[in-house]
C-alpha atoms as a PDB file:
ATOM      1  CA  UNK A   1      -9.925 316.751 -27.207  1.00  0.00           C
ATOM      2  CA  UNK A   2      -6.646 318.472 -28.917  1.00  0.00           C
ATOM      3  CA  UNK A   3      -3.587 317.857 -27.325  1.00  0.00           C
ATOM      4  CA  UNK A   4      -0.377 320.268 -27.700  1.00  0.00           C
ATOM      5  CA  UNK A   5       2.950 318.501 -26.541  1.00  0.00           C
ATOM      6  CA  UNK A   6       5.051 320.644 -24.638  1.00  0.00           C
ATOM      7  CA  UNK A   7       9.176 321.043 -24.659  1.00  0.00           C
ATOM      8  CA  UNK A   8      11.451 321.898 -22.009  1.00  0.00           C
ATOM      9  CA  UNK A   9      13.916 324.679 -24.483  1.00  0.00           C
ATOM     10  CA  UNK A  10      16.632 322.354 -22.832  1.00  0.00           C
ATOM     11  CA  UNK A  11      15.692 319.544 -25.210  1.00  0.00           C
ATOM     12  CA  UNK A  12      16.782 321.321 -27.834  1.00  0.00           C
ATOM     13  CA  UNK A  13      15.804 322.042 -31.638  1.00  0.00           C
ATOM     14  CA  UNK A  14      15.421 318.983 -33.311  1.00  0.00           C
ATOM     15  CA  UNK A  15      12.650 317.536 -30.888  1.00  0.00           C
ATOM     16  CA  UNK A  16      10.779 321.241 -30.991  1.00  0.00           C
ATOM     17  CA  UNK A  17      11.131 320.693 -35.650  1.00  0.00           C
ATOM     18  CA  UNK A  18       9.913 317.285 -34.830  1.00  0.00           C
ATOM     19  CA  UNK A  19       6.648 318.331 -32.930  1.00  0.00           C
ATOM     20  CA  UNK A  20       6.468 321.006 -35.199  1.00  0.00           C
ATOM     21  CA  UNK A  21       6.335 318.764 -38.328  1.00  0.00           C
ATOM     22  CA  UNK A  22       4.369 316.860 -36.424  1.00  0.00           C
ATOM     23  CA  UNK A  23       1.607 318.875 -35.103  1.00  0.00           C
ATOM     24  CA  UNK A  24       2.004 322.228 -36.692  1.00  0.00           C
ATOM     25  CA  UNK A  25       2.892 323.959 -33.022  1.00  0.00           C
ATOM     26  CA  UNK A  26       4.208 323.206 -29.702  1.00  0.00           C
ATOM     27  CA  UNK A  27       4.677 324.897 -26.322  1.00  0.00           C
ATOM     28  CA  UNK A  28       8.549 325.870 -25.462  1.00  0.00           C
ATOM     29  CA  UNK A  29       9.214 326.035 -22.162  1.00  0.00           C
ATOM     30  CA  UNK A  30      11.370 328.292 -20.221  1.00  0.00           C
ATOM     31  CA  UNK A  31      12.574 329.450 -24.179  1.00  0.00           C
ATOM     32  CA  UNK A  32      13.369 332.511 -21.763  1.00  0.00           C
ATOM     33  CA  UNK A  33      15.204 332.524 -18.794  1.00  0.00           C
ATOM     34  CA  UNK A  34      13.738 334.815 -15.620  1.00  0.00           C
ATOM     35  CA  UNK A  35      16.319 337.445 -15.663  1.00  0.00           C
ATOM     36  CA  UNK A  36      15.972 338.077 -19.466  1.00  0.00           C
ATOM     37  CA  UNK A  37      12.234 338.490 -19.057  1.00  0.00           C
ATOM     38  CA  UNK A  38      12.525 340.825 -16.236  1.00  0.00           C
ATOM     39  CA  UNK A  39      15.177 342.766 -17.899  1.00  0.00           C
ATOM     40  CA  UNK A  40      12.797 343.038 -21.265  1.00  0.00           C
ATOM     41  CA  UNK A  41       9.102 343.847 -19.332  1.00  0.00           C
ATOM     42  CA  UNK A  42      11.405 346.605 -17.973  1.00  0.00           C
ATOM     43  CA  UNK A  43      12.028 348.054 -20.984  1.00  0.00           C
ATOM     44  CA  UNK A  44       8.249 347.143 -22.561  1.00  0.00           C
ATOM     45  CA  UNK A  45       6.736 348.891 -19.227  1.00  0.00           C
ATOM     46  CA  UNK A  46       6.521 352.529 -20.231  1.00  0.00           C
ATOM     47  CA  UNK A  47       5.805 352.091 -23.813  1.00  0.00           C
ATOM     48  CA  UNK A  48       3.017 350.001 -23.153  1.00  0.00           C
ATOM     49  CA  UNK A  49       2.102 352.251 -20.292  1.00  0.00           C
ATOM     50  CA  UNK A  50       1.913 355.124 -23.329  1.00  0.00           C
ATOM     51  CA  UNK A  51       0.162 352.551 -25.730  1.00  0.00           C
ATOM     52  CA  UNK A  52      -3.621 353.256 -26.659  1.00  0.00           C
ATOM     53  CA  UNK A  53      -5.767 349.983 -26.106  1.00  0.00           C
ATOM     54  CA  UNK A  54      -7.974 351.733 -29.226  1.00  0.00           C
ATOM     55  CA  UNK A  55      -4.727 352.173 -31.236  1.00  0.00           C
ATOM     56  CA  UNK A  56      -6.045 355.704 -31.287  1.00  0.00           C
ATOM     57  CA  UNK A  57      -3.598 356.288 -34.456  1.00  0.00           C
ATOM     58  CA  UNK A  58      -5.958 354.175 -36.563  1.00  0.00           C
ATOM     59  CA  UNK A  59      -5.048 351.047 -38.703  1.00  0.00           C
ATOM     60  CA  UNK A  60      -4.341 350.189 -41.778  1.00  0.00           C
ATOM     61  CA  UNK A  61      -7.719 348.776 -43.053  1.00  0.00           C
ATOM     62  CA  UNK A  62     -10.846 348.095 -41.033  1.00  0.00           C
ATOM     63  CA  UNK A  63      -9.971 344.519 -41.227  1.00  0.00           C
ATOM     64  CA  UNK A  64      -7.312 345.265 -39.387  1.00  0.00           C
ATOM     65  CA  UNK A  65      -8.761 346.976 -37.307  1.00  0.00           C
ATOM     66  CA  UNK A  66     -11.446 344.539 -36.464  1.00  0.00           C
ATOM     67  CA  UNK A  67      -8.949 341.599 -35.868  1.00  0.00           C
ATOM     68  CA  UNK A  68      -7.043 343.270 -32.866  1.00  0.00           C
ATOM     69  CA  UNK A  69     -10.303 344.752 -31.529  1.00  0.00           C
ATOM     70  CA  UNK A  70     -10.222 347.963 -28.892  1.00  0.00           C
ATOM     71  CA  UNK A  71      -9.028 346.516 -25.867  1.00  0.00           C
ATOM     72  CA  UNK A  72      -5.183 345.849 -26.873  1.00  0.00           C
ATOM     73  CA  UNK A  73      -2.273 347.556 -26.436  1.00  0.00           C
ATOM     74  CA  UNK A  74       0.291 347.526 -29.347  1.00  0.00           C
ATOM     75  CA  UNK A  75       4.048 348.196 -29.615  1.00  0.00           C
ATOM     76  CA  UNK A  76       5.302 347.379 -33.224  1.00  0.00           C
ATOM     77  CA  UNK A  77       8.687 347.743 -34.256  1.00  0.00           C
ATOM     78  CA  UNK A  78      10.065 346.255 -31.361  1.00  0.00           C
ATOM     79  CA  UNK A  79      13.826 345.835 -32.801  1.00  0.00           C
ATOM     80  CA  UNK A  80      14.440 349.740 -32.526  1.00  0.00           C
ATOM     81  CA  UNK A  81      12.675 350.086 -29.260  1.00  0.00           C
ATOM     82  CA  UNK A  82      14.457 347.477 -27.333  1.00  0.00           C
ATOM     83  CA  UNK A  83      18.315 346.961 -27.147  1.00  0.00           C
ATOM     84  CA  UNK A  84      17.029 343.569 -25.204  1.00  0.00           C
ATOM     85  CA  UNK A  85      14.978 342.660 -27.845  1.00  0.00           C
ATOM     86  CA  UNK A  86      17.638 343.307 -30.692  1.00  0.00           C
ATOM     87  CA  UNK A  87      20.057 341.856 -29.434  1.00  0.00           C
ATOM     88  CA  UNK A  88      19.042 338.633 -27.018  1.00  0.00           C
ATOM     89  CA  UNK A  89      15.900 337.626 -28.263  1.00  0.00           C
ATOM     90  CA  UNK A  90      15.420 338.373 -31.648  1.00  0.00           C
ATOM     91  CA  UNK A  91      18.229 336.172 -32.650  1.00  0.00           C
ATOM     92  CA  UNK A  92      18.314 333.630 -29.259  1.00  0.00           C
ATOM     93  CA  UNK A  93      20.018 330.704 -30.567  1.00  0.00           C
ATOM     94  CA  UNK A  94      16.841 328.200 -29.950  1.00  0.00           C
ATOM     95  CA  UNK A  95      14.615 330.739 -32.373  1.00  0.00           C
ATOM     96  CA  UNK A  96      17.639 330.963 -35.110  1.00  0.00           C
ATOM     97  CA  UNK A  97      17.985 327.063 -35.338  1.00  0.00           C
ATOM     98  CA  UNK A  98      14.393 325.803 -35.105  1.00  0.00           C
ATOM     99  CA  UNK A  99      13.861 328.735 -38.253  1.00  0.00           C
ATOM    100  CA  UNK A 100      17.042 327.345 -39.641  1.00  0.00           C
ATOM    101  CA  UNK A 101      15.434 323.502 -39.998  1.00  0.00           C
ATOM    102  CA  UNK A 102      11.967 324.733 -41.128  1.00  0.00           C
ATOM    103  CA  UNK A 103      12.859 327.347 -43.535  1.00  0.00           C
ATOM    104  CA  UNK A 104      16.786 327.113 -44.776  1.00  0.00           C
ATOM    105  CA  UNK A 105      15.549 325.239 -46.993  1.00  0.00           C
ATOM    106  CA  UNK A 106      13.115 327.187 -49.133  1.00  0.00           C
ATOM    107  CA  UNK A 107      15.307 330.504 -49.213  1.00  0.00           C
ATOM    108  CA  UNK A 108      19.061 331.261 -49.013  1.00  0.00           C
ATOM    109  CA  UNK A 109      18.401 333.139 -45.688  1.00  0.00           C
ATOM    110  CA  UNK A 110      15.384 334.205 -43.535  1.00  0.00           C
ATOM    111  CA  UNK A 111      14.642 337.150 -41.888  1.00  0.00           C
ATOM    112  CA  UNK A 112      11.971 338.756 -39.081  1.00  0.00           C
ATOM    113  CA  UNK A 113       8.757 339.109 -40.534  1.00  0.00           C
ATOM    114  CA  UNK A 114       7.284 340.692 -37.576  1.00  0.00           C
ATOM    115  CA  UNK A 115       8.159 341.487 -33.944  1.00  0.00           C
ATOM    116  CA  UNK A 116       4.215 343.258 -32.612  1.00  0.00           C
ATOM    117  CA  UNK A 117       3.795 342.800 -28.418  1.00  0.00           C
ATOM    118  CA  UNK A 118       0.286 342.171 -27.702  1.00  0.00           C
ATOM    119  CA  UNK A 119      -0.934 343.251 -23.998  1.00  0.00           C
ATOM    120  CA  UNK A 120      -4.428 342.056 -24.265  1.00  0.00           C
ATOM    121  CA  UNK A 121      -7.047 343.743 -21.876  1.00  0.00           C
ATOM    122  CA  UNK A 122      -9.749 342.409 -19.591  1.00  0.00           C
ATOM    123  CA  UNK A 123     -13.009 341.751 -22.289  1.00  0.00           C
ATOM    124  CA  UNK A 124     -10.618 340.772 -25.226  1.00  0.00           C
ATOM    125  CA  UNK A 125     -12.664 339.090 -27.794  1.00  0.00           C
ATOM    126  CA  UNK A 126     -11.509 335.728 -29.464  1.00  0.00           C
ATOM    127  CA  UNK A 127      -9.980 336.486 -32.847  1.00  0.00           C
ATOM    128  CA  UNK A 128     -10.912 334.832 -35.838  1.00  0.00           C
ATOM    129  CA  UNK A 129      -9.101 331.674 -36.485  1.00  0.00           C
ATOM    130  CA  UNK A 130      -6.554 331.914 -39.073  1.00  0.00           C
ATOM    131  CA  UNK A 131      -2.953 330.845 -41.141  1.00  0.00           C
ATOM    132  CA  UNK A 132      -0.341 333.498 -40.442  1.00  0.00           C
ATOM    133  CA  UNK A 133       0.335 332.547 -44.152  1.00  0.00           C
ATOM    134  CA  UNK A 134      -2.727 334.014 -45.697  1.00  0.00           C
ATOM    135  CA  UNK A 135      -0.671 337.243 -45.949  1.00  0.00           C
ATOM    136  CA  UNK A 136       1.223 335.857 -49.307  1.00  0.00           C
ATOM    137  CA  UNK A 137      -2.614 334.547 -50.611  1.00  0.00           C
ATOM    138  CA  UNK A 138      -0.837 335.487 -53.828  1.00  0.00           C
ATOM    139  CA  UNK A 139       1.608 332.349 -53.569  1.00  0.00           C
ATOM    140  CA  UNK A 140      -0.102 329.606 -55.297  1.00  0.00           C
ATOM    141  CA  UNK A 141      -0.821 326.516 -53.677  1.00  0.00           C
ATOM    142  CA  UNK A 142       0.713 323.581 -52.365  1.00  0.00           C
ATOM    143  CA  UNK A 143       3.693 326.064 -51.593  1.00  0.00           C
ATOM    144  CA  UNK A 144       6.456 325.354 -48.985  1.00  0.00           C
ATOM    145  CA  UNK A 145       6.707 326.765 -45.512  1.00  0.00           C
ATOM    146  CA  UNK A 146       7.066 330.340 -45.941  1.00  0.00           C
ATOM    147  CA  UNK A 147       7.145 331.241 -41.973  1.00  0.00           C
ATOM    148  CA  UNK A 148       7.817 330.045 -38.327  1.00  0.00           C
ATOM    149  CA  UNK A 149       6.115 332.213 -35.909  1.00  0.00           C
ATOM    150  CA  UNK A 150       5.968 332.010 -32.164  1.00  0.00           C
ATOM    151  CA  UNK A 151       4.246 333.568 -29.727  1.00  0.00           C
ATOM    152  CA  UNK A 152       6.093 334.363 -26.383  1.00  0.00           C
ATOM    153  CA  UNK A 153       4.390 334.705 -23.306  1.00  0.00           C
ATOM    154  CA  UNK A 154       5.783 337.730 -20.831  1.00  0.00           C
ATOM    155  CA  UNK A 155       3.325 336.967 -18.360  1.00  0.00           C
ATOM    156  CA  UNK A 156       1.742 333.236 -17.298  1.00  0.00           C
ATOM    157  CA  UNK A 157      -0.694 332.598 -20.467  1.00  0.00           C
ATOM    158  CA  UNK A 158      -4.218 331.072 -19.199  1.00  0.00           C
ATOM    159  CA  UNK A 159      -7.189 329.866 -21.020  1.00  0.00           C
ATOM    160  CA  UNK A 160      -9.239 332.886 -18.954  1.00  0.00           C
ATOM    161  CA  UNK A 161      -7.071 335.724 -20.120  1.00  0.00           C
ATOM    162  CA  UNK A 162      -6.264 334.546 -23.857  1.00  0.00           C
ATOM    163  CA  UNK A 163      -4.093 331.809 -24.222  1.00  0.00           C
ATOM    164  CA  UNK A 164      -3.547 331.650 -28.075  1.00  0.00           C
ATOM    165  CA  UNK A 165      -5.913 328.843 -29.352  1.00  0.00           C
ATOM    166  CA  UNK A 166      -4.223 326.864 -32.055  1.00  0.00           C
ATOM    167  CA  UNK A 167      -5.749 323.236 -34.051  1.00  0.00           C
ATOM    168  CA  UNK A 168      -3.086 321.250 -33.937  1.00  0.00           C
ATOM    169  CA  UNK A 169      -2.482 319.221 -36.928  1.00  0.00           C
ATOM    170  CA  UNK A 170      -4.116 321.741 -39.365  1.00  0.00           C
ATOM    171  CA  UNK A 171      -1.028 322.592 -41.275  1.00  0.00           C
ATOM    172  CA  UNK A 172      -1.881 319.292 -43.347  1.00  0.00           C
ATOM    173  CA  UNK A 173      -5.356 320.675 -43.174  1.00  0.00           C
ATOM    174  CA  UNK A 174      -7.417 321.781 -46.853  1.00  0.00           C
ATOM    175  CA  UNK A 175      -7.192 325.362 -46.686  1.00  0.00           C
ATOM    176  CA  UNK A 176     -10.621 325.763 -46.568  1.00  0.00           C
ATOM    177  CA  UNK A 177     -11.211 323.209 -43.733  1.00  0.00           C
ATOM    178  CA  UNK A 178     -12.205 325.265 -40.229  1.00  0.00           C
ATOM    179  CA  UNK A 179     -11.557 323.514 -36.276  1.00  0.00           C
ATOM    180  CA  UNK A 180     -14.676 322.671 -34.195  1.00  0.00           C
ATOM    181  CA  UNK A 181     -13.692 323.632 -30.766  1.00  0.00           C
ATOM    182  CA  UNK A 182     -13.169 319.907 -29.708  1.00  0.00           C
ATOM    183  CA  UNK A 183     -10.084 320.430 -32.154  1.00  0.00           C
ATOM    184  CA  UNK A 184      -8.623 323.669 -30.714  1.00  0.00           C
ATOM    185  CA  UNK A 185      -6.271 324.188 -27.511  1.00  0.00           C
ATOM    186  CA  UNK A 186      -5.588 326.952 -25.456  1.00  0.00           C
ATOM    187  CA  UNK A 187      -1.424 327.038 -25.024  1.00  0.00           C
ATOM    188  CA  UNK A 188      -1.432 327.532 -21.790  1.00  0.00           C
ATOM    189  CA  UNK A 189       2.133 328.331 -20.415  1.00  0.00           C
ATOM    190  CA  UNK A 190       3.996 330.376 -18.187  1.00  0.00           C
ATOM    191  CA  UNK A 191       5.901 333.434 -18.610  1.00  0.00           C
ATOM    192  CA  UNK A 192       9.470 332.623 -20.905  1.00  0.00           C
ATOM    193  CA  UNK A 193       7.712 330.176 -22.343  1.00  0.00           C
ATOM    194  CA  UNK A 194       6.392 330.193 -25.815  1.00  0.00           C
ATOM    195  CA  UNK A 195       4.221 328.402 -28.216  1.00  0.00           C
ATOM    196  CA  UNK A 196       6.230 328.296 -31.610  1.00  0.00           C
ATOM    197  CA  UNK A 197       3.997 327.137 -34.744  1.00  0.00           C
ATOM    198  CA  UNK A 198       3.803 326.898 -38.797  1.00  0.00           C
ATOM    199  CA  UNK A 199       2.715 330.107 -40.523  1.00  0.00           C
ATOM    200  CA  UNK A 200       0.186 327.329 -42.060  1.00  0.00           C
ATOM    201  CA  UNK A 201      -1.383 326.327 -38.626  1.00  0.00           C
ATOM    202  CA  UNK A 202      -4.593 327.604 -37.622  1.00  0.00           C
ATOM    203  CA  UNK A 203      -4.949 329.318 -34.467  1.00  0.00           C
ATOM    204  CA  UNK A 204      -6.448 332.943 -32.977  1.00  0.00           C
ATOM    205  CA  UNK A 205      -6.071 334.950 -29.783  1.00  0.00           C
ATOM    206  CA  UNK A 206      -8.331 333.601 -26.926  1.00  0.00           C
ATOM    207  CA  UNK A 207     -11.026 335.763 -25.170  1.00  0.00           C
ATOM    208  CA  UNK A 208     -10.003 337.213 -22.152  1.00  0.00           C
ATOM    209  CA  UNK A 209     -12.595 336.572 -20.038  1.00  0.00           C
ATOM    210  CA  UNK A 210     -11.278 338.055 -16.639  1.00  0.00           C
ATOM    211  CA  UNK A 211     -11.844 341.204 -15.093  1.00  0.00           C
ATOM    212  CA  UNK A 212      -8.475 342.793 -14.399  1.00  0.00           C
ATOM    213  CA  UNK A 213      -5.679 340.660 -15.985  1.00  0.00           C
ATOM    214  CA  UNK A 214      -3.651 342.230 -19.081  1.00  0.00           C
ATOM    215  CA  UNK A 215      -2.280 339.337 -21.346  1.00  0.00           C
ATOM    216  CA  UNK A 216       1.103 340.487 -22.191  1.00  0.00           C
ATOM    217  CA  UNK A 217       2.895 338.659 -25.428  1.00  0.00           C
ATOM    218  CA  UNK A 218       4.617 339.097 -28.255  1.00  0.00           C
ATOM    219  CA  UNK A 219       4.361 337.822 -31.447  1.00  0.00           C
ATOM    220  CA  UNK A 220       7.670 336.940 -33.401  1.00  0.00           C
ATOM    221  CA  UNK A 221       7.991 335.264 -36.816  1.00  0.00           C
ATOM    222  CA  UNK A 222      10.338 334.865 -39.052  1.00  0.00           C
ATOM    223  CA  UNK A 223       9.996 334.322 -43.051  1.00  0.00           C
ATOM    224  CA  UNK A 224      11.753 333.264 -46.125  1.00  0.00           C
ATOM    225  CA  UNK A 225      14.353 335.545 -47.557  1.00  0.00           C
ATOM    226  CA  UNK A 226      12.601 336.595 -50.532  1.00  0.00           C
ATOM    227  CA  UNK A 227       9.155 337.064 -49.345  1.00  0.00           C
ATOM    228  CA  UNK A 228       7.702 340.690 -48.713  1.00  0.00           C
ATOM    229  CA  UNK A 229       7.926 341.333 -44.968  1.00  0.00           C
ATOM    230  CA  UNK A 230       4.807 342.216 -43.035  1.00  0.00           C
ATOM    231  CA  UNK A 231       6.613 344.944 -40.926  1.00  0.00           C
ATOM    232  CA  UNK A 232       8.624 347.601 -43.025  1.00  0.00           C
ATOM    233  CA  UNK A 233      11.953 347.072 -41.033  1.00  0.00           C
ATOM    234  CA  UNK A 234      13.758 349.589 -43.289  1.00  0.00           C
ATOM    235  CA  UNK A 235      11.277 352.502 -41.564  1.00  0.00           C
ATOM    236  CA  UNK A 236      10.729 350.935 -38.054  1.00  0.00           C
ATOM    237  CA  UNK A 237      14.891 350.342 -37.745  1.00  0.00           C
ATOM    238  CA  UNK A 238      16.643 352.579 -40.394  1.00  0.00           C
ATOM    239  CA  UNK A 239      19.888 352.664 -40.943  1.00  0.00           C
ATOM    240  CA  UNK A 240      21.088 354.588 -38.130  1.00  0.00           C
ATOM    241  CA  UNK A 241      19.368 352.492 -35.880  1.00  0.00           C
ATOM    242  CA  UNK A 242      21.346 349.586 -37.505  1.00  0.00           C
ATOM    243  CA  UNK A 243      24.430 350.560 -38.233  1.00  0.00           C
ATOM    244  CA  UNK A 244      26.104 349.883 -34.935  1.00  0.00           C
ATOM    245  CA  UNK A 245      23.644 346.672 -34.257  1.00  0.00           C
ATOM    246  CA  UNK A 246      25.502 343.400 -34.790  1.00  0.00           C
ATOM    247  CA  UNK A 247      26.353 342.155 -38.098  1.00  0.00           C
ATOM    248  CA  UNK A 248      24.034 338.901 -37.031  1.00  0.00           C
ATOM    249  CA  UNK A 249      21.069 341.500 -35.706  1.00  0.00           C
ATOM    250  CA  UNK A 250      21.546 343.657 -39.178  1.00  0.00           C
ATOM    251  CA  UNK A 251      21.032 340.255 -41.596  1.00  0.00           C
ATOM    252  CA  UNK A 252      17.674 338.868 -39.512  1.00  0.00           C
ATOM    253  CA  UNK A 253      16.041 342.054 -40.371  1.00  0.00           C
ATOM    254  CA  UNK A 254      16.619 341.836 -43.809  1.00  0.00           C
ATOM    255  CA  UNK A 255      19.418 343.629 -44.561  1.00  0.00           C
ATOM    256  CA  UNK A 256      21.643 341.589 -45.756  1.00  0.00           C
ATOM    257  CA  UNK A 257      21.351 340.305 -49.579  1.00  0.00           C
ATOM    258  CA  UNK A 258      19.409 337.176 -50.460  1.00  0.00           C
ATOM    259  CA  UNK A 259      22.603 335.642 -52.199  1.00  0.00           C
ATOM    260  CA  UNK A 260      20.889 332.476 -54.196  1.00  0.00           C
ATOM    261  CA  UNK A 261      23.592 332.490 -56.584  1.00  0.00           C
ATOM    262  CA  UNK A 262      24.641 329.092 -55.216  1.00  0.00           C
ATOM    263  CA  UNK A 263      21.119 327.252 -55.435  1.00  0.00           C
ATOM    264  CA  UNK A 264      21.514 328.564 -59.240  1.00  0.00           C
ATOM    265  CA  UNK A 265      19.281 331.527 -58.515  1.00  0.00           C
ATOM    266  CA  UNK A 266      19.854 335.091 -58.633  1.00  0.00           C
ATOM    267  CA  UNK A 267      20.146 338.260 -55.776  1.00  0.00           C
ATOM    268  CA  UNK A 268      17.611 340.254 -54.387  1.00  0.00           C
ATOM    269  CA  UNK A 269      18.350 343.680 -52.337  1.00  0.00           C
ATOM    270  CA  UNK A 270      22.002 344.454 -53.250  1.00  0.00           C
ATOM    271  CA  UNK A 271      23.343 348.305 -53.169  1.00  0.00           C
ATOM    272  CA  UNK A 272      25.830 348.760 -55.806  1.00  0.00           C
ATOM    273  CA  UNK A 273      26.196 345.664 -56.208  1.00  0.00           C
ATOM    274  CA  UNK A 274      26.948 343.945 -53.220  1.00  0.00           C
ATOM    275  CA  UNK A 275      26.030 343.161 -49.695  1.00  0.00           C
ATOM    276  CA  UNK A 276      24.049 346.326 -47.643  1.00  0.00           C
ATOM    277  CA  UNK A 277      26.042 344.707 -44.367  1.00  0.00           C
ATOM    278  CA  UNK A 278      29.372 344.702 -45.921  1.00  0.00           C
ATOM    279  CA  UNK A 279      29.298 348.223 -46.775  1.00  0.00           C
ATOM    280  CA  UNK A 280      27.673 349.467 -43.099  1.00  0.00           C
ATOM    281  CA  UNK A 281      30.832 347.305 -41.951  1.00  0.00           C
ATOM    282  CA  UNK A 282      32.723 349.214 -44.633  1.00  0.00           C
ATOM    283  CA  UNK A 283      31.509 352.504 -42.831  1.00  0.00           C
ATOM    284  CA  UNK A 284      29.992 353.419 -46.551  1.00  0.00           C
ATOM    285  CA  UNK A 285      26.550 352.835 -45.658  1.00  0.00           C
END
């Protein structure tokens, strides 16, 4: 049977890359401490509370629509909904420096690619197995690692009420290569904890089978610089959201310029020129 090594977050970064490189994903524990978590369900509670398990405002695509099924509540764009989430957790130290190793790399700077909390209801159907990365399918292959994503469990995550199921290992995988179930694992954790993996690891939401237990997570990723985001940040958190955010909060969502000048690149999303978080610092954005 798969195995998936868990971490104590006290162990720090470079043993969470190593299982990473390793095995494509590994469990985090206690990535969040209890009072953060309490503090950020808080805030969650009523707008999942006001959250349609049909997403009665309709998807993008039926495939879409399909993959999160009727029985989930959504909240997307999480960074301008949450203070918490802004500005503890989207940028906790542990996130920034595990994305740091796997994708500083391949880009001059990442950003979020997506911050989405799931709350899973009771008769949740598996999803399909898949690569976060199939999103860029236009990036030819063998490409780097475009994405670390994670997801964080704000309630105890159990095989019965849909545990993420991930195949460890399949980041080395052909891309056309599917898991039998003898190579899948439920990440199993408790609440603060997460399971961070490789936007080229296979894995899907699990079934929840119970009767009366809501799975509440979030999924949170983070992507090379000069990749397309799949959540328009500039509409979800405009610029008066922003403005008065951190300078560190402003450049994880994107704003800041993707300065490759010293890799003997070029520039992507200037203003005039330079830097979108100099001139919000420079009260002329």
């Amino acid at each position: 049977m798969a195995e998936l090594e868990k971490i104590t977050a006290s162990a720090g970064p470079a043993a969470i890359v190593a299982a990473l490189q390793r095995d494509g994903a590994v469990v985090v524990e206690d990535l969040v401490d209890p009072d953060l978590l309490t503090r950020f369900n808080a805030e969650l509670d009523p707008l999942l509370a006001s959250a349609s398990p049909d997403h009665d405002g309709g998807f993008l695509n039926p495939a879409i629509a399909s993959f999160f099924g009727q029985r989930t509540r959504h909240v997307t764009g999480v960074t301008a909904k949450s203070p918490i989430f802004a500005t503890e957790i989207l940028v906790h130290p542990l996130y920034l420096a595990v994305a740091e190793e796997i994708l500083g790399g391949n880009c001059a700077r990442f950003q979020l690619n997506l911050a989405h909390v799931l709350d899973r209801g009771p008769g949740s159907d598996r999803q399909y197995l898949h690569r976060d990365e199939i999103v860029w399918v236009h990036v030819p292959d063998p490409h780097l690692e475009l994405q670390l994503a994670s997801i964080l469990a704000l309630v105890d995550f159990t095989a019965e009420n849909g545990a993420t199921v991930l195949a460890p290992g399949s980041h080395r995988w052909a891309k056309d290569r599917q898991p039998s179930e003898s190579e899948l694992v439920a990440a199993e954790m408790g609440a603060g904890s997460a399971v961070i993996y490789l936007g080229s690891t296979v894995h899907g939401g699990g079934a929840n089978t119970t009767t009366s237990q809501w799975r509440r997570g979030m999924h949170l990723s983070y992507v090379v610089g000069w990749l397309r985001t799949e959540e328009n940040h500039y509409l979800t958190t405009p610029p008066d959201a922003v403005r008065h955010l951190p300078r560190q909060v402003q450049e994880v969502l994107g704003y800041a310029a993707h300065d490759a000048i010293a890799d003997l690149g070029g520039y992507l999303g200037t203003v005039e020129l330079r830097d979108p978080v100099d001139l919000m610092a420079e009260g002329r954005l």
